[in-house]
C-alpha atoms as a PDB file:
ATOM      1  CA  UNK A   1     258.526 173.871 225.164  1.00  0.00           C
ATOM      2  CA  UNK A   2     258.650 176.407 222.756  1.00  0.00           C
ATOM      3  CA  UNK A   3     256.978 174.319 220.359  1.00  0.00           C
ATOM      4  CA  UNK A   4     254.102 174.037 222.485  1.00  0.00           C
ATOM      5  CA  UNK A   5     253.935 177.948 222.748  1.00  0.00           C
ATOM      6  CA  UNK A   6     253.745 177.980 219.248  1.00  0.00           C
ATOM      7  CA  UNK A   7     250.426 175.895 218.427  1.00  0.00           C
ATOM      8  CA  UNK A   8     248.991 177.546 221.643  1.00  0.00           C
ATOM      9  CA  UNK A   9     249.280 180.705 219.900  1.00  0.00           C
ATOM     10  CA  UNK A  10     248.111 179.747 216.618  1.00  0.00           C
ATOM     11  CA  UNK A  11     245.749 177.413 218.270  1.00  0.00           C
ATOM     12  CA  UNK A  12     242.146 177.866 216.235  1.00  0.00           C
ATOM     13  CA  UNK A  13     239.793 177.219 219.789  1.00  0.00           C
ATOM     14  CA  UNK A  14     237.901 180.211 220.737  1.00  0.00           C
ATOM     15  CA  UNK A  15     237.506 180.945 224.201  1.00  0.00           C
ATOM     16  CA  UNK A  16     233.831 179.805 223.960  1.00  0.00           C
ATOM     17  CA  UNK A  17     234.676 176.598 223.304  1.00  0.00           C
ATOM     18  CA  UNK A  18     237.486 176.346 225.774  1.00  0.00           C
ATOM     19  CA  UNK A  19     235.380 177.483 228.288  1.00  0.00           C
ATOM     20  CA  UNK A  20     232.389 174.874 227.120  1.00  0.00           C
ATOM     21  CA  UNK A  21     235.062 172.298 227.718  1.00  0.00           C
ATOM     22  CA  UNK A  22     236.322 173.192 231.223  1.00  0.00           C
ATOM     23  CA  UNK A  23     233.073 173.420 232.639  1.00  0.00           C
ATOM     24  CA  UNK A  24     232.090 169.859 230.988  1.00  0.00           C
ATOM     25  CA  UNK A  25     235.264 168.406 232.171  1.00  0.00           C
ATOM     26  CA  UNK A  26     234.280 169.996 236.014  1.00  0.00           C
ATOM     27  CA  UNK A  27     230.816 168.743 236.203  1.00  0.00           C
ATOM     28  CA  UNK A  28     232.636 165.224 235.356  1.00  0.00           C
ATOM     29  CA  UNK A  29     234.420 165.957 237.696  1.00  0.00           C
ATOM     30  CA  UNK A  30     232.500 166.655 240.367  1.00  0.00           C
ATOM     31  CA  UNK A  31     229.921 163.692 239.096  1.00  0.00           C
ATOM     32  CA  UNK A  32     232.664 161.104 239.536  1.00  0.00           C
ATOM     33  CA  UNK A  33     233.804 162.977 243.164  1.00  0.00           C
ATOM     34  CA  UNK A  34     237.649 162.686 241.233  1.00  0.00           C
ATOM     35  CA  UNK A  35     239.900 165.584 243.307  1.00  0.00           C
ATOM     36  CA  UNK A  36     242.526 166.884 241.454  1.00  0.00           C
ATOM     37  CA  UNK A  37     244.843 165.277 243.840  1.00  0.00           C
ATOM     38  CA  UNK A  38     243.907 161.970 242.450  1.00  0.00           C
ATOM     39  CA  UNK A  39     243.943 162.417 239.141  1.00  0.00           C
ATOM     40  CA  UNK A  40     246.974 164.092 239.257  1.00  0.00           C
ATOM     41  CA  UNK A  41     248.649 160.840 240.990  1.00  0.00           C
ATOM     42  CA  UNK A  42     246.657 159.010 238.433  1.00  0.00           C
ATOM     43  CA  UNK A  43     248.370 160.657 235.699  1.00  0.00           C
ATOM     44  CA  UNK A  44     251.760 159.943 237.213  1.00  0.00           C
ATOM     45  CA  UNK A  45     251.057 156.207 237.675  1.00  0.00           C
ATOM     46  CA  UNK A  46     249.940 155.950 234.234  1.00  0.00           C
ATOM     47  CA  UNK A  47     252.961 157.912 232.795  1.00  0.00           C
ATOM     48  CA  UNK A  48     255.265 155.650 234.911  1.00  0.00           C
ATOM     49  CA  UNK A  49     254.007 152.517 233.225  1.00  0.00           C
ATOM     50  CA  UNK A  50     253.867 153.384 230.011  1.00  0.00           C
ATOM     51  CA  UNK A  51     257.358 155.009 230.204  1.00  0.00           C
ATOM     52  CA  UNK A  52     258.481 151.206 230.593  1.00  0.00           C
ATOM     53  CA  UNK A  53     258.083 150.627 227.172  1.00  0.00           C
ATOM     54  CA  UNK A  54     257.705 153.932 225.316  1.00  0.00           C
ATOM     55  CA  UNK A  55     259.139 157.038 224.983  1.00  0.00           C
ATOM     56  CA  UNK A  56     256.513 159.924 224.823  1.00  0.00           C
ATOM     57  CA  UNK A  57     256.442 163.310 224.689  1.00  0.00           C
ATOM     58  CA  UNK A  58     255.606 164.489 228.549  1.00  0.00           C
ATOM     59  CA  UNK A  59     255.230 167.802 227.098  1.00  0.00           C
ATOM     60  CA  UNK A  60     252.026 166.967 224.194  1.00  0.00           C
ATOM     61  CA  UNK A  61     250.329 164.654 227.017  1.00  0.00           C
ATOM     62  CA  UNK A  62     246.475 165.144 228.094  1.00  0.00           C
ATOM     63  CA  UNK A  63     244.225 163.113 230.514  1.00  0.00           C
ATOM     64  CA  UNK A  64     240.885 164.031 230.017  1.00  0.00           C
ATOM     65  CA  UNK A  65     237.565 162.577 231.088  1.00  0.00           C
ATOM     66  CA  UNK A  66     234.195 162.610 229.119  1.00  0.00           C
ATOM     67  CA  UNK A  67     230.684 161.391 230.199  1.00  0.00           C
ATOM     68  CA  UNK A  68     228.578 160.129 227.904  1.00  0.00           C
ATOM     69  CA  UNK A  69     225.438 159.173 229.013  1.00  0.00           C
ATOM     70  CA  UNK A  70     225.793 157.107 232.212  1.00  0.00           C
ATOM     71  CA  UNK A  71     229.275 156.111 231.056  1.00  0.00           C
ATOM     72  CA  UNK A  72     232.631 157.769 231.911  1.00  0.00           C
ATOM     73  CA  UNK A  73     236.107 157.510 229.950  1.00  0.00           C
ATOM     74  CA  UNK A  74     239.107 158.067 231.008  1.00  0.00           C
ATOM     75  CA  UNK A  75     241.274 159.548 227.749  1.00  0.00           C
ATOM     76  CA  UNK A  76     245.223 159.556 228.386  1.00  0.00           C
ATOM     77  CA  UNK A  77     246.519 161.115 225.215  1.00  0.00           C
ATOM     78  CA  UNK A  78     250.324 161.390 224.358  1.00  0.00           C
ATOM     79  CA  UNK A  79     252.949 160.847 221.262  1.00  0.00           C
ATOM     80  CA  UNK A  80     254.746 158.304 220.934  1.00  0.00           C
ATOM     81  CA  UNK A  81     258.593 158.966 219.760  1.00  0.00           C
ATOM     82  CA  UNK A  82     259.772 155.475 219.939  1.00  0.00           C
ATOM     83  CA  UNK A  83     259.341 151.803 220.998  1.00  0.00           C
ATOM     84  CA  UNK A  84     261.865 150.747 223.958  1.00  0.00           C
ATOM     85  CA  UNK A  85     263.718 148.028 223.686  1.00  0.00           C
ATOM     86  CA  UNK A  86     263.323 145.455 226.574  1.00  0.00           C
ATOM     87  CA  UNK A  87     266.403 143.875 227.863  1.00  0.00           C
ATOM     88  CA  UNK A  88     266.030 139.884 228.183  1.00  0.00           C
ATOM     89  CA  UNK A  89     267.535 137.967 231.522  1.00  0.00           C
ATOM     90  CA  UNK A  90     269.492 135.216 231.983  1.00  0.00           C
ATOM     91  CA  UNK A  91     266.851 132.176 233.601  1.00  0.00           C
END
């Protein structure tokens, strides 16, 4: 937690470009008719399943969504602190 505090501190965006990408990231948004309800779930869901076989860092993770030309893509971005093992069963 405090590590993220950190790099947001010393973080080298200006508020121009933060505010560039929020509004791009809305007009996706609102383009792909996406409530924050559902992408919220979304992100859970995701999280979920890849928790099955990784450990991440919850606290480093980002969804975004870009649009390039008629094309959207959906961006889940997280570390990964280890590989989980999978536990075999008896058939």
């Amino acid at each position: 937690m405090l590590n993220g505090f950190v790099k947001k501190l010393f973080a080298k965006n200006n508020s121009k470009d933060t505010a560039k990408k929020r509004l791009q990231f809305a007009l996706v948004y609102d383009r792909l008719e996406v409530s924050d309800d559902i992408l919220k779930d979304l992100q859970n869901e995701i999280v979920a399943v890849i928790s099955r076989y990784f450990v991440i860092d919850r606290d480093q993770l980002k969804l975004d969504i870009t649009r390039h030309d008629d094309l959207s893509a959906l961006m889940l971005n997280t570390p990964i602190i280890s590989a989980k093992t999978r536990q075999r069963t008896a058939q």
